[in-house]
C-alpha atoms as a PDB file:
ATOM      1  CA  UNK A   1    -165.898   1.488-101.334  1.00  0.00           C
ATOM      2  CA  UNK A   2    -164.739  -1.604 -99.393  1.00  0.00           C
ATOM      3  CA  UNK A   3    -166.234  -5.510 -99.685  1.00  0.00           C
ATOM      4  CA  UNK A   4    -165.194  -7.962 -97.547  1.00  0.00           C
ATOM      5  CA  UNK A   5    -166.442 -11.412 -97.553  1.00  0.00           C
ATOM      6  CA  UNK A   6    -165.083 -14.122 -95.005  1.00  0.00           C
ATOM      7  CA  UNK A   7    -164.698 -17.853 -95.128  1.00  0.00           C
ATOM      8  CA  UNK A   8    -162.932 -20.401 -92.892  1.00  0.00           C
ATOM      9  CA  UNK A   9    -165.285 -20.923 -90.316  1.00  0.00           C
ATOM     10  CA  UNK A  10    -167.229 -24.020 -89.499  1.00  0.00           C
ATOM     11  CA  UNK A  11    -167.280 -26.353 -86.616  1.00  0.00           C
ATOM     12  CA  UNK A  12    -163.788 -28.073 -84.639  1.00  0.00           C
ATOM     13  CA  UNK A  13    -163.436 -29.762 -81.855  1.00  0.00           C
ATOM     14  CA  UNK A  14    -161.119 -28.188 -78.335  1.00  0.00           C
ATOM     15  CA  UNK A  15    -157.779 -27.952 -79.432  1.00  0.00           C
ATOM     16  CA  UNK A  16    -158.018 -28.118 -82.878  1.00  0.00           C
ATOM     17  CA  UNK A  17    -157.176 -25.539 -85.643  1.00  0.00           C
ATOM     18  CA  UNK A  18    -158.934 -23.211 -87.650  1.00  0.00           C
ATOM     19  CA  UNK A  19    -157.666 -20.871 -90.369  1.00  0.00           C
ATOM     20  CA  UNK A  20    -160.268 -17.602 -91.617  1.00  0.00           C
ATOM     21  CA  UNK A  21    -159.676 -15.474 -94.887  1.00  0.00           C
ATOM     22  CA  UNK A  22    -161.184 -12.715 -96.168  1.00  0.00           C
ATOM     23  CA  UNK A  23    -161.102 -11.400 -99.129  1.00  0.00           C
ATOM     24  CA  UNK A  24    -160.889  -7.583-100.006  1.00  0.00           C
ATOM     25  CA  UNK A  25    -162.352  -5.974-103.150  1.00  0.00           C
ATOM     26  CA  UNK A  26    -163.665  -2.440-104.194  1.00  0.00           C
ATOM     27  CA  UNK A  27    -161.052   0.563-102.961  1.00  0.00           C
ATOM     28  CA  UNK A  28    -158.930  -1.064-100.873  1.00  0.00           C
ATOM     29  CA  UNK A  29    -156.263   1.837-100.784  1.00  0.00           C
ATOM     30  CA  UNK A  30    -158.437   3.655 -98.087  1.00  0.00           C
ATOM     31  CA  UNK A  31    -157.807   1.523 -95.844  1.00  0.00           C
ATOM     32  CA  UNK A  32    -154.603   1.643 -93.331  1.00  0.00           C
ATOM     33  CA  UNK A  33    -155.107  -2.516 -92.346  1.00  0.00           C
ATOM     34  CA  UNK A  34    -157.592  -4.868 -91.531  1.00  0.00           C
ATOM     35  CA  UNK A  35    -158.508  -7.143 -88.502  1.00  0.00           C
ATOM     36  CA  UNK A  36    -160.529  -9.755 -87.129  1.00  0.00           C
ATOM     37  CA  UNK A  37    -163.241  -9.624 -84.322  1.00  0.00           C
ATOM     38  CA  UNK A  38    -165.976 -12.086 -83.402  1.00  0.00           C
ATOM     39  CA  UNK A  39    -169.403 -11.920 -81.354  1.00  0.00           C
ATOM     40  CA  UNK A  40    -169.737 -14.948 -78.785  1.00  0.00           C
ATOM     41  CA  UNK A  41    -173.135 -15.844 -78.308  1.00  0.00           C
ATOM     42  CA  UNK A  42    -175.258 -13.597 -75.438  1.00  0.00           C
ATOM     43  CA  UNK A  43    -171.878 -11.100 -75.356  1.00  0.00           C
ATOM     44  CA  UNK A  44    -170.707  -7.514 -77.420  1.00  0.00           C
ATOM     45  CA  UNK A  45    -168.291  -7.883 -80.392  1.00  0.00           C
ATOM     46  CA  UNK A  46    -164.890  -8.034 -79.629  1.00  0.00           C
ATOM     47  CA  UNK A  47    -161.758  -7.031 -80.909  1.00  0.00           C
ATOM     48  CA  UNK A  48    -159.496 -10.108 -82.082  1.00  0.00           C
ATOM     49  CA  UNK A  49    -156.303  -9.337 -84.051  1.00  0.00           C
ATOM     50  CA  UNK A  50    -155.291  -6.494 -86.213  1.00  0.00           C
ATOM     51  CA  UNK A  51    -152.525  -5.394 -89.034  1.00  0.00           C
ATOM     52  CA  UNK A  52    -151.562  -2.431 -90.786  1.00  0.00           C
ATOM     53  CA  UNK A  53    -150.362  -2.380 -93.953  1.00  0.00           C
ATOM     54  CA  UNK A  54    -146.929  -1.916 -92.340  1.00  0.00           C
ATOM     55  CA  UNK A  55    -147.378  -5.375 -90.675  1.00  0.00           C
ATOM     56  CA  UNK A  56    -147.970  -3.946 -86.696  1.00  0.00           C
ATOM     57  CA  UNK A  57    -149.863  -6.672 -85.487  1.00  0.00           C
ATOM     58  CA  UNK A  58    -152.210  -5.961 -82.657  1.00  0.00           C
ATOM     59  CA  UNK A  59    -153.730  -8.815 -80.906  1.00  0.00           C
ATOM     60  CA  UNK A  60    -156.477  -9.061 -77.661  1.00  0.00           C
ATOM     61  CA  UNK A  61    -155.314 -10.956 -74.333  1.00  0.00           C
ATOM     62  CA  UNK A  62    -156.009 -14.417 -75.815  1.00  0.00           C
ATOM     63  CA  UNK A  63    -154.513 -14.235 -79.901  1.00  0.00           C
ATOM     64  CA  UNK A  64    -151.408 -12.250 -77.692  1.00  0.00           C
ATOM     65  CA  UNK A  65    -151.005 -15.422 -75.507  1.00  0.00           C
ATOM     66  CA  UNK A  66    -149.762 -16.798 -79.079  1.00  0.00           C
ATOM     67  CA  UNK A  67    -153.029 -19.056 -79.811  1.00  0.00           C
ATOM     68  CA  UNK A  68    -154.033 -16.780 -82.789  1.00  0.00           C
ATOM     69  CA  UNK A  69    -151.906 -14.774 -85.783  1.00  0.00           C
ATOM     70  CA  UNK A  70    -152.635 -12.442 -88.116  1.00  0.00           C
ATOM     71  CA  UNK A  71    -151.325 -11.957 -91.500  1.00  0.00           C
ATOM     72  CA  UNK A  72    -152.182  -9.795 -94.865  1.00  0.00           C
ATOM     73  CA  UNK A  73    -150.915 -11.087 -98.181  1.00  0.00           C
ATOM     74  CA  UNK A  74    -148.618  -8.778-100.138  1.00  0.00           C
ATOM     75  CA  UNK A  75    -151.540  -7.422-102.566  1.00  0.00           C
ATOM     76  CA  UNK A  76    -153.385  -5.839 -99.691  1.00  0.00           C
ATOM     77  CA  UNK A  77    -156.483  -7.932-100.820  1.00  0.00           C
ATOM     78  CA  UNK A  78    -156.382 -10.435 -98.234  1.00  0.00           C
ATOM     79  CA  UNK A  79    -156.373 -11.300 -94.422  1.00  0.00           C
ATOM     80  CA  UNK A  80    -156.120 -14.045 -92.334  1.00  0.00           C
ATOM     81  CA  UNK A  81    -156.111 -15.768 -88.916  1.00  0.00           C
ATOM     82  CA  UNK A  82    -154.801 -19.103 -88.017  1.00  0.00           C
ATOM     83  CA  UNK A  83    -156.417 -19.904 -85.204  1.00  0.00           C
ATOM     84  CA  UNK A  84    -154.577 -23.151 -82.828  1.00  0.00           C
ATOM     85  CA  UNK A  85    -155.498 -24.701 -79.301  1.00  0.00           C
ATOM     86  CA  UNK A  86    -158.871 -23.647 -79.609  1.00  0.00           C
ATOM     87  CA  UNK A  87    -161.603 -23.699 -76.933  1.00  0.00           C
ATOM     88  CA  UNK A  88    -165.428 -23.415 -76.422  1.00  0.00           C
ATOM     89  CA  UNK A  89    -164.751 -19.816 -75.195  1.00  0.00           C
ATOM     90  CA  UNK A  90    -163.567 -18.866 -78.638  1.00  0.00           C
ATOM     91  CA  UNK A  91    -167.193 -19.829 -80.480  1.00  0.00           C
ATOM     92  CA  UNK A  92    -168.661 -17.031 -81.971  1.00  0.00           C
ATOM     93  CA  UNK A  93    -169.552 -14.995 -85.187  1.00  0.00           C
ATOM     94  CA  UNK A  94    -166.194 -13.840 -86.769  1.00  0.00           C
ATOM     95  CA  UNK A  95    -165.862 -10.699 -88.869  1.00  0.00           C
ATOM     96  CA  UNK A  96    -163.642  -9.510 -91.337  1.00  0.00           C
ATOM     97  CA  UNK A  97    -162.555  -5.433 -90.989  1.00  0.00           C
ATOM     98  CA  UNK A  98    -161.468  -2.525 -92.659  1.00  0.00           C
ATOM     99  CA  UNK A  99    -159.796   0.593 -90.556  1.00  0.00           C
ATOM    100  CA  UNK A 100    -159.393   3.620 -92.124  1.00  0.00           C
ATOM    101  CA  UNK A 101    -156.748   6.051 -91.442  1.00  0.00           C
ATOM    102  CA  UNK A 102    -158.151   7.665 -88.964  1.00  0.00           C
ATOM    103  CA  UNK A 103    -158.638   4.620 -86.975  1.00  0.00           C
ATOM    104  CA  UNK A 104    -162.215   3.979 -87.255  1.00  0.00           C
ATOM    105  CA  UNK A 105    -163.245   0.089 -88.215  1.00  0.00           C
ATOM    106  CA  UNK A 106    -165.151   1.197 -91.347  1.00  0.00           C
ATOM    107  CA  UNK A 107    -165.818  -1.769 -93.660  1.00  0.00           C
ATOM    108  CA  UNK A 108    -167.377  -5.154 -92.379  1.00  0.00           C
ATOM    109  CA  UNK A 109    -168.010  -8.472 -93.783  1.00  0.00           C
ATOM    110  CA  UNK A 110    -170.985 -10.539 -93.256  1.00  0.00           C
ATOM    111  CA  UNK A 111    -169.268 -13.008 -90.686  1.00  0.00           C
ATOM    112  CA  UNK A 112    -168.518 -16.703 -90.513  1.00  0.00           C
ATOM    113  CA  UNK A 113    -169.424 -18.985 -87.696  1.00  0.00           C
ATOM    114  CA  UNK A 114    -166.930 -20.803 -85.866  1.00  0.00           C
ATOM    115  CA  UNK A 115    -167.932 -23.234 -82.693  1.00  0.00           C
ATOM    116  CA  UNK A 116    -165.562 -25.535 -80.945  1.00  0.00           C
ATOM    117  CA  UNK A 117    -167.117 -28.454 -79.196  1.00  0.00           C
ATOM    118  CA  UNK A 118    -165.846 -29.505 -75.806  1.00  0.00           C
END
């Protein structure tokens, strides 16, 4: 199986910069990539950025407006997300996830919390 443990988060001010990792242990070949989404307080988790091993990117309306980027290191054990001009909006619970090939999110880390102050 899959662990994934994030770290990165932590509190910035509006329009400041913010860069999450997580690290990937256990049976990482079942995966196909890994992605990012976060909980905002009082709202559903969302999806935030994804990358196949390939190195498609897939981001939501806000990381595609070029504020947020994705990138796996070349052992497959890591992902990240540089985060820049960040807002309030953005606060929330981020996770760390594992898809499968069959597209299902699978694997899940615990989450780190980010909040921007206005």
């Amino acid at each position: 199986q899959v662990q994934l443990v994030e770290s990165g988060g932590g509190l910035v001010q509006a329009g400041g910069s913010l860069r999450l990792s997580c690290a990937a242990s256990g049976r990482t070949s079942s995966m196909r990539g890994m992605g990012w989404f976060r909980r905002p307080p009082g709202r559903a988790r969302e999806f935030v950025a994804g990358m196949k091993w390939s190195g498609e990117a897939t981001y939501s309306r806000d990381s595609e407006k070029g504020r947020f980027t994705i990138s796996i290191d070349n052992s497959k054990t890591s992902v990240y997300l540089q985060m820049n001009s960040l807002k309030p909006e953005d606060t929330a619970v981020y996770y760390c996830a594992g898809q499968i090939p069959d597209g299902t999110w699978r694997y899940w880390g615990q989450g780190t919390q980010v909040t921007v102050s206005s």
